[in-house]
N, C-alpha and C. Protein backbone atom coordinates (compact mmCIF):
# COMPACT_ATOMS: atom_id res chain seq x y z
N UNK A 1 -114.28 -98.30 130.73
CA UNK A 1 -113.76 -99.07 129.62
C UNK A 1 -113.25 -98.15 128.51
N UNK A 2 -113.77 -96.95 128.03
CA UNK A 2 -113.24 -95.74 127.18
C UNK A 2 -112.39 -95.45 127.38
N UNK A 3 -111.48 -95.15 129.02
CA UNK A 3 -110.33 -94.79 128.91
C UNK A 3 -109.69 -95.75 128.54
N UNK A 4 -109.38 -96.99 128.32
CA UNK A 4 -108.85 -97.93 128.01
C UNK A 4 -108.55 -97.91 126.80
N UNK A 5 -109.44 -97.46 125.56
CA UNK A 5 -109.19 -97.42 124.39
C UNK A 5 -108.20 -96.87 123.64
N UNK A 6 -107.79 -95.21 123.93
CA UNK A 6 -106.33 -95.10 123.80
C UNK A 6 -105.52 -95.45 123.53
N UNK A 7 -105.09 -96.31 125.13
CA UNK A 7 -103.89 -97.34 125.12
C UNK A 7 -103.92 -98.27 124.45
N UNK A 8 -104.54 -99.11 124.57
CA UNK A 8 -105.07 -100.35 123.30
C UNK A 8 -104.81 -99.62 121.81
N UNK A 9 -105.22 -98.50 121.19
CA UNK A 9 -104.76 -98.25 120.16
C UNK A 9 -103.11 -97.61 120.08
N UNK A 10 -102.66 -97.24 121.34
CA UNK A 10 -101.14 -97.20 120.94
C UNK A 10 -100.43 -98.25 121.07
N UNK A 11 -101.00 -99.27 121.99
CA UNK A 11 -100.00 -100.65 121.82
C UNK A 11 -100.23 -101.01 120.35
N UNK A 12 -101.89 -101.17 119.82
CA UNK A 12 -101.37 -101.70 118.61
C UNK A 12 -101.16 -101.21 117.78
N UNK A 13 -100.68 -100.33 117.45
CA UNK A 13 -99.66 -99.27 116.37
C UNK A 13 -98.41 -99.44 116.95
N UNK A 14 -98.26 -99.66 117.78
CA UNK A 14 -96.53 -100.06 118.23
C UNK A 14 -96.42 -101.12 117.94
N UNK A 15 -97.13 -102.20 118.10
CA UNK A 15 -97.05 -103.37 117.96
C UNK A 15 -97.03 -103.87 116.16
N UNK A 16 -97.77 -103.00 115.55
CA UNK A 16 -97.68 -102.92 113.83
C UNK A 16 -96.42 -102.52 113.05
N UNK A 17 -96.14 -101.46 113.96
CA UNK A 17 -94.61 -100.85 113.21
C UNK A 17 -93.70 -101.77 113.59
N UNK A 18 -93.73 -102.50 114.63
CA UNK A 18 -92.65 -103.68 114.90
C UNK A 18 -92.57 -104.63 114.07
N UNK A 19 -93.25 -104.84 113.39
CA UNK A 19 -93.32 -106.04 112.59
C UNK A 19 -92.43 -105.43 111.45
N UNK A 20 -91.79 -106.98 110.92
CA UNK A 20 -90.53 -106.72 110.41
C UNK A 20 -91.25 -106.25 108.68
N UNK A 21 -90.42 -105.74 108.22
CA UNK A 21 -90.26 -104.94 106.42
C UNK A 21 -90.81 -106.00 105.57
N UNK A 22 -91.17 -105.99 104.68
CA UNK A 22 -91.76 -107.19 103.65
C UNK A 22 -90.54 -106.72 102.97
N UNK A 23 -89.91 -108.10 102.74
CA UNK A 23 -88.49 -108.10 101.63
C UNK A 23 -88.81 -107.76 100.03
N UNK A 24 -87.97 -107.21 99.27
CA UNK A 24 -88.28 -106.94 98.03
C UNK A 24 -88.61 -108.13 97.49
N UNK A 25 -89.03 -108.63 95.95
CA UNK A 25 -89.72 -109.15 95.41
C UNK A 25 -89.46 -108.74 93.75
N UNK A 26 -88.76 -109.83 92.98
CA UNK A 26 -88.39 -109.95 91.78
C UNK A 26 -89.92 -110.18 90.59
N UNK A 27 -90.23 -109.40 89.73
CA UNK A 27 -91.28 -109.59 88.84
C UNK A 27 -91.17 -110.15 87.51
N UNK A 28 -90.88 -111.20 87.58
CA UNK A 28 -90.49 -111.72 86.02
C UNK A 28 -91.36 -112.30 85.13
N UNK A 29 -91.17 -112.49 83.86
CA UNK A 29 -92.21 -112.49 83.16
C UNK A 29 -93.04 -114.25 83.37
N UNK A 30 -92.15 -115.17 84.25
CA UNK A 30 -92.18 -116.26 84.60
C UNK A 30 -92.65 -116.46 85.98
N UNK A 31 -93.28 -115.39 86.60
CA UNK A 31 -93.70 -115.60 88.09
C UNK A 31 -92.97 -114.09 88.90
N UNK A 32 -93.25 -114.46 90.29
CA UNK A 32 -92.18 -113.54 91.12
C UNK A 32 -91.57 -114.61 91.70
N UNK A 33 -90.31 -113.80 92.19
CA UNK A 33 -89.34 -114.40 92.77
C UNK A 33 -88.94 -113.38 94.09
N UNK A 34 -88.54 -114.21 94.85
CA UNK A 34 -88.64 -113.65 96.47
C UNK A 34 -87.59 -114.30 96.97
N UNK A 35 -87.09 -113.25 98.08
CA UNK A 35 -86.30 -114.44 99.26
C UNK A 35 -86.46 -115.94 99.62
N UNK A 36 -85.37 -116.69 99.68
CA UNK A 36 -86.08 -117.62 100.43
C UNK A 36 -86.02 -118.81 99.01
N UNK A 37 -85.83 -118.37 97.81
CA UNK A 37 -85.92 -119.03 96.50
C UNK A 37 -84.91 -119.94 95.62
N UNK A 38 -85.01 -120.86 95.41
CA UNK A 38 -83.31 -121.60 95.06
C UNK A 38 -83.69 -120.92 93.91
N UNK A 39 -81.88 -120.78 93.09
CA UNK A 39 -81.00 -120.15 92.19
C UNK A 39 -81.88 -120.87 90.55
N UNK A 40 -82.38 -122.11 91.04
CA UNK A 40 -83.25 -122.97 90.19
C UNK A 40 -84.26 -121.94 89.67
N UNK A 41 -85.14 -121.35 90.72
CA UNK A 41 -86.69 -121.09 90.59
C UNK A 41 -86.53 -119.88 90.09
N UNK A 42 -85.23 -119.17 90.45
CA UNK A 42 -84.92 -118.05 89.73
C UNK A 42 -85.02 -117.59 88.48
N UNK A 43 -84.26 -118.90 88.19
CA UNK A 43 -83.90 -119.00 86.85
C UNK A 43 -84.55 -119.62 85.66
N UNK A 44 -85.75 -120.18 86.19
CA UNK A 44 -86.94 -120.78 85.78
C UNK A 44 -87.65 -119.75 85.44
N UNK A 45 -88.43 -118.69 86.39
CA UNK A 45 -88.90 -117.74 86.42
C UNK A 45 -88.48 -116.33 85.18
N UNK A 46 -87.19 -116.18 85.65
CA UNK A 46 -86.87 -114.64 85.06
C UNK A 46 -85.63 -115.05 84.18
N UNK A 47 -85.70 -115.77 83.95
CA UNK A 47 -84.03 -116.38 82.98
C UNK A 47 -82.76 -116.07 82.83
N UNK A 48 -82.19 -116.24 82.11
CA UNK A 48 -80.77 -115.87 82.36
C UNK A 48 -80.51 -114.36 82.78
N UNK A 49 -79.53 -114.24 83.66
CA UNK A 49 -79.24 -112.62 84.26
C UNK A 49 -78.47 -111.83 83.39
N UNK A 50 -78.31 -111.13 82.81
CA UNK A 50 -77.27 -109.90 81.96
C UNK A 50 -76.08 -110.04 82.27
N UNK A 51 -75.73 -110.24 83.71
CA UNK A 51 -74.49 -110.69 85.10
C UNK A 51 -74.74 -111.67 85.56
N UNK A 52 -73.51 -112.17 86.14
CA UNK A 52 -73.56 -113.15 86.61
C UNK A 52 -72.00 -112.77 87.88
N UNK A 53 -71.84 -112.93 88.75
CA UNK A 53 -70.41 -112.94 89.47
C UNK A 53 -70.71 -113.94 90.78
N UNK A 54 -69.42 -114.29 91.21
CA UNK A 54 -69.63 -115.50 92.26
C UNK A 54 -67.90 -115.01 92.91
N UNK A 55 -68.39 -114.78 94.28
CA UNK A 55 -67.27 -114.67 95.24
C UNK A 55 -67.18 -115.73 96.72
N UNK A 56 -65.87 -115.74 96.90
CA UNK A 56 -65.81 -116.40 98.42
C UNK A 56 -65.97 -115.23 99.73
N UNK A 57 -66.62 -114.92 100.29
CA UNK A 57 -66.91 -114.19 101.48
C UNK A 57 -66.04 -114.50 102.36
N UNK A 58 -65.60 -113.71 103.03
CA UNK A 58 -64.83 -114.33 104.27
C UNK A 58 -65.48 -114.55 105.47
N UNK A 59 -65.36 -115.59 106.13
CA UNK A 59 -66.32 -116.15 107.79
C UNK A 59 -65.56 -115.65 108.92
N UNK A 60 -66.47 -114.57 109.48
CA UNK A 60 -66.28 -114.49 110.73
C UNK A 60 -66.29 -114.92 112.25
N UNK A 61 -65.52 -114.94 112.90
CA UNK A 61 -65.75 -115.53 114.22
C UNK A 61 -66.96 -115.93 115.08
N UNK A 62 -67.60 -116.63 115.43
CA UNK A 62 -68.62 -116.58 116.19
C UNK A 62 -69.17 -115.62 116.69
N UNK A 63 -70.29 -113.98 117.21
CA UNK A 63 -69.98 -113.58 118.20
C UNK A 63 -68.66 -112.21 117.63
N UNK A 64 -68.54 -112.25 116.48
CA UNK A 64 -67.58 -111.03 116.77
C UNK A 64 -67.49 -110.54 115.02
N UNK A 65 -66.62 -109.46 114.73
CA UNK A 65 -67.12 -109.24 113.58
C UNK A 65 -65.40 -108.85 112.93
N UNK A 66 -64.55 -109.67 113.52
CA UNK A 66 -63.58 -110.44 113.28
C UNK A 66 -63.43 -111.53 112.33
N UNK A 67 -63.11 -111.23 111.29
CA UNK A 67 -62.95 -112.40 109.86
C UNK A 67 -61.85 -113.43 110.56
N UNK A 68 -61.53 -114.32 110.14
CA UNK A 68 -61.01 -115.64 110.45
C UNK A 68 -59.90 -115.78 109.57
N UNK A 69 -58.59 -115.40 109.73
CA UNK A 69 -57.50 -115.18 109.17
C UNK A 69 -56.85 -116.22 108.68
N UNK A 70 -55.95 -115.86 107.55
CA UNK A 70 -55.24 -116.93 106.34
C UNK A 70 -54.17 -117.65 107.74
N UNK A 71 -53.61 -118.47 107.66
CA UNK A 71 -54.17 -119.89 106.64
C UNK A 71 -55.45 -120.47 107.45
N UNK A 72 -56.21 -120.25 108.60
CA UNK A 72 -57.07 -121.01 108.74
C UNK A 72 -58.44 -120.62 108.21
N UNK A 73 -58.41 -119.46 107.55
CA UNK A 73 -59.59 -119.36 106.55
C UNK A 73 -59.67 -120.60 105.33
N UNK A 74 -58.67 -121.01 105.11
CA UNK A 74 -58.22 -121.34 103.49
C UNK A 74 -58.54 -122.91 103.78
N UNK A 75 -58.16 -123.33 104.76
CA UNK A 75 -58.19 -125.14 105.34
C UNK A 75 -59.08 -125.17 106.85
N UNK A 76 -58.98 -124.56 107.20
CA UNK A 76 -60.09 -125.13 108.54
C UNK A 76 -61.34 -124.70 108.62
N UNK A 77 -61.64 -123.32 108.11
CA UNK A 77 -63.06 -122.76 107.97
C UNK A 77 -63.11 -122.27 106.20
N UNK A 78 -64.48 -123.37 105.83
CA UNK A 78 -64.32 -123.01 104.68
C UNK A 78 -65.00 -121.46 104.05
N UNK A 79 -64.75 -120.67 102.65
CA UNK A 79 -65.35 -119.66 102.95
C UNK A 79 -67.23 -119.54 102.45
N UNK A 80 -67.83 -118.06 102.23
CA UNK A 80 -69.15 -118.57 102.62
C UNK A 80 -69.23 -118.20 100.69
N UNK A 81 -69.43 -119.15 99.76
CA UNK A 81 -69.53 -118.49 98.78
C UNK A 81 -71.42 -117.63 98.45
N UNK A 82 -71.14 -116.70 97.52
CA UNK A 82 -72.27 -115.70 97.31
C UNK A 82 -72.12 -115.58 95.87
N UNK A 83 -73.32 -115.59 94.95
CA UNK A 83 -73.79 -115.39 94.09
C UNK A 83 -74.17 -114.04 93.76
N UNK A 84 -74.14 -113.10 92.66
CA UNK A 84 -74.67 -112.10 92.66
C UNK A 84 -75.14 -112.06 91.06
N UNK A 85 -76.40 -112.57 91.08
CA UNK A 85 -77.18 -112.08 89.57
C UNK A 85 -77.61 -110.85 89.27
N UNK A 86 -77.51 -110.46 87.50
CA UNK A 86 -77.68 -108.78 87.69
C UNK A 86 -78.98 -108.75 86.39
N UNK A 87 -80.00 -108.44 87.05
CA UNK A 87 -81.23 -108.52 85.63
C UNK A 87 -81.51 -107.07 85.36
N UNK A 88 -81.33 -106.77 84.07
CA UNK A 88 -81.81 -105.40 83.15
C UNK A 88 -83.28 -105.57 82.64
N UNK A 89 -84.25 -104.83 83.69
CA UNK A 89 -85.61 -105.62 83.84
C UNK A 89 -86.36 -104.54 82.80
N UNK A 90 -85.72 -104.14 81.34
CA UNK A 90 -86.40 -103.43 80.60
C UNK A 90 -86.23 -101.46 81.00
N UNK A 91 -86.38 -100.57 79.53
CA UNK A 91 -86.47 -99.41 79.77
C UNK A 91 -88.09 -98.71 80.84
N UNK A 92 -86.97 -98.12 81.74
CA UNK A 92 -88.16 -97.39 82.46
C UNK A 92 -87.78 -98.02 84.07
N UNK A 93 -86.95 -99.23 83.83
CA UNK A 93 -87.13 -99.86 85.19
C UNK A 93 -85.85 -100.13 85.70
N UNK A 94 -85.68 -100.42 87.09
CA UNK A 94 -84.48 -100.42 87.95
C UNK A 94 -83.94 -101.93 87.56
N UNK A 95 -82.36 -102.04 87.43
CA UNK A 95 -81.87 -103.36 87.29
C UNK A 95 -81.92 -103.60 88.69
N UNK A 96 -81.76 -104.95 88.72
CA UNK A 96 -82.35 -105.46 89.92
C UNK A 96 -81.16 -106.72 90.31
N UNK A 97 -80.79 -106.76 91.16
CA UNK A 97 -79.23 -107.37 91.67
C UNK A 97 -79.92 -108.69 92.60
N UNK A 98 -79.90 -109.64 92.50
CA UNK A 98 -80.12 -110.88 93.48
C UNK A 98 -78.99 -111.62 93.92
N UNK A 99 -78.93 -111.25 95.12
CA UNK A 99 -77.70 -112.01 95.78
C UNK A 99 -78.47 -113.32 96.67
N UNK A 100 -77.16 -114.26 96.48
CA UNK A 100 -77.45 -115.96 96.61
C UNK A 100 -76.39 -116.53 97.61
N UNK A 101 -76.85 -116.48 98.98
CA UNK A 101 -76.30 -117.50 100.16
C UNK A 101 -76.47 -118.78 99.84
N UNK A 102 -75.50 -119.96 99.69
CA UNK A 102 -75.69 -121.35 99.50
C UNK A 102 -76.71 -121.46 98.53
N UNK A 103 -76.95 -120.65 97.75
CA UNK A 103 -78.13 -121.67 96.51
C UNK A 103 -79.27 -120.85 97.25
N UNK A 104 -79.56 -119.69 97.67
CA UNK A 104 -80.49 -119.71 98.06
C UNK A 104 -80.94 -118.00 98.08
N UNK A 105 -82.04 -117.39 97.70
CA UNK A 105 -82.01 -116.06 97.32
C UNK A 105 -81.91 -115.09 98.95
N UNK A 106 -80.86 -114.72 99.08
CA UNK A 106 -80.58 -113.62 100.21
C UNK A 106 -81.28 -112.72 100.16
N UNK A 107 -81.34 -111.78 98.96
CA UNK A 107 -81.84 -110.75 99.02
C UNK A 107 -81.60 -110.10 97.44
N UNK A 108 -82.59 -109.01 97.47
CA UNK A 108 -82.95 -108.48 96.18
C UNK A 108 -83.16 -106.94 95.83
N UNK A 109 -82.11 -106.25 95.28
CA UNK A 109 -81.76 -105.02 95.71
C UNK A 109 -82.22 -104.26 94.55
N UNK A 110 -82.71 -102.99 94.00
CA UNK A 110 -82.73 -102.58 92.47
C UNK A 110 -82.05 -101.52 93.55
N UNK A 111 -81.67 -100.85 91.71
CA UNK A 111 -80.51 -99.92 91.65
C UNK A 111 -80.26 -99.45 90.28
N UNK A 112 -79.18 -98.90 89.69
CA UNK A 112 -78.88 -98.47 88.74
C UNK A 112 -77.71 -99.91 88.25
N UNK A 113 -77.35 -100.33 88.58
CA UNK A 113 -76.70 -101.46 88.07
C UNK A 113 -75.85 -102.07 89.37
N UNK A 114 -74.75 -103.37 89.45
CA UNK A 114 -74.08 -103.75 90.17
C UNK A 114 -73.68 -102.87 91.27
N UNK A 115 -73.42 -103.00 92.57
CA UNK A 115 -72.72 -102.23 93.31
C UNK A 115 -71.71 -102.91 94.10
């Protein structure tokens, strides 16, 4: 049964590092804010952003990484709009960029400002 132990401890260290990244995590003076969060709870939480910008993304093909060309981007596939809030979270600390799929927090990047 001892030799067994080993293996059992390298599956589960392989099996640990597989597990996916814990996503960043917004600290506001109103809660945290995380992936997964409408633009609401955001903004409830950590309040108005310093930035604010809102673009149309372009949609790619099913299956390929081929954008979906004018004119049927414009009338047949609509595009994917994205939010990008920009919070100046105080001296000492990284501004912190929250980008927004459909109303909904994508993801949460710090940095030195917009990129």
């Amino acid at each position: 049964m001892q030799t067994h132990l080993p293996a059992l401890g390298t599956a589960l260290l392989c099996a640990l590092l597989a597990l996916p990244a814990r996503a960043e995590s917004l600290r506001c003076s109103g809660g945290i804010s995380d992936v997964g969060d409408s633009r609401l709870a955001v903004l409830y939480r950590c309040g108005e952003p310093l930035l604010k910008d809102s673009y149309c993304a372009p949609v790619f093909y099913q299956g390929s990484v081929q954008p979906v060309p004018e004119p049927y981007a414009s009338w047949a596939v609509p595009c994917l709009v994205i939010d990008e809030w920009v919070y100046d979270r105080g001296p000492g600390s990284l501004m912190a960029t929250v980008r927004f799929r459909s109303g909904v927090v994508q993801s949460i990047r710090f940095g030195r400002g917009p990129q």
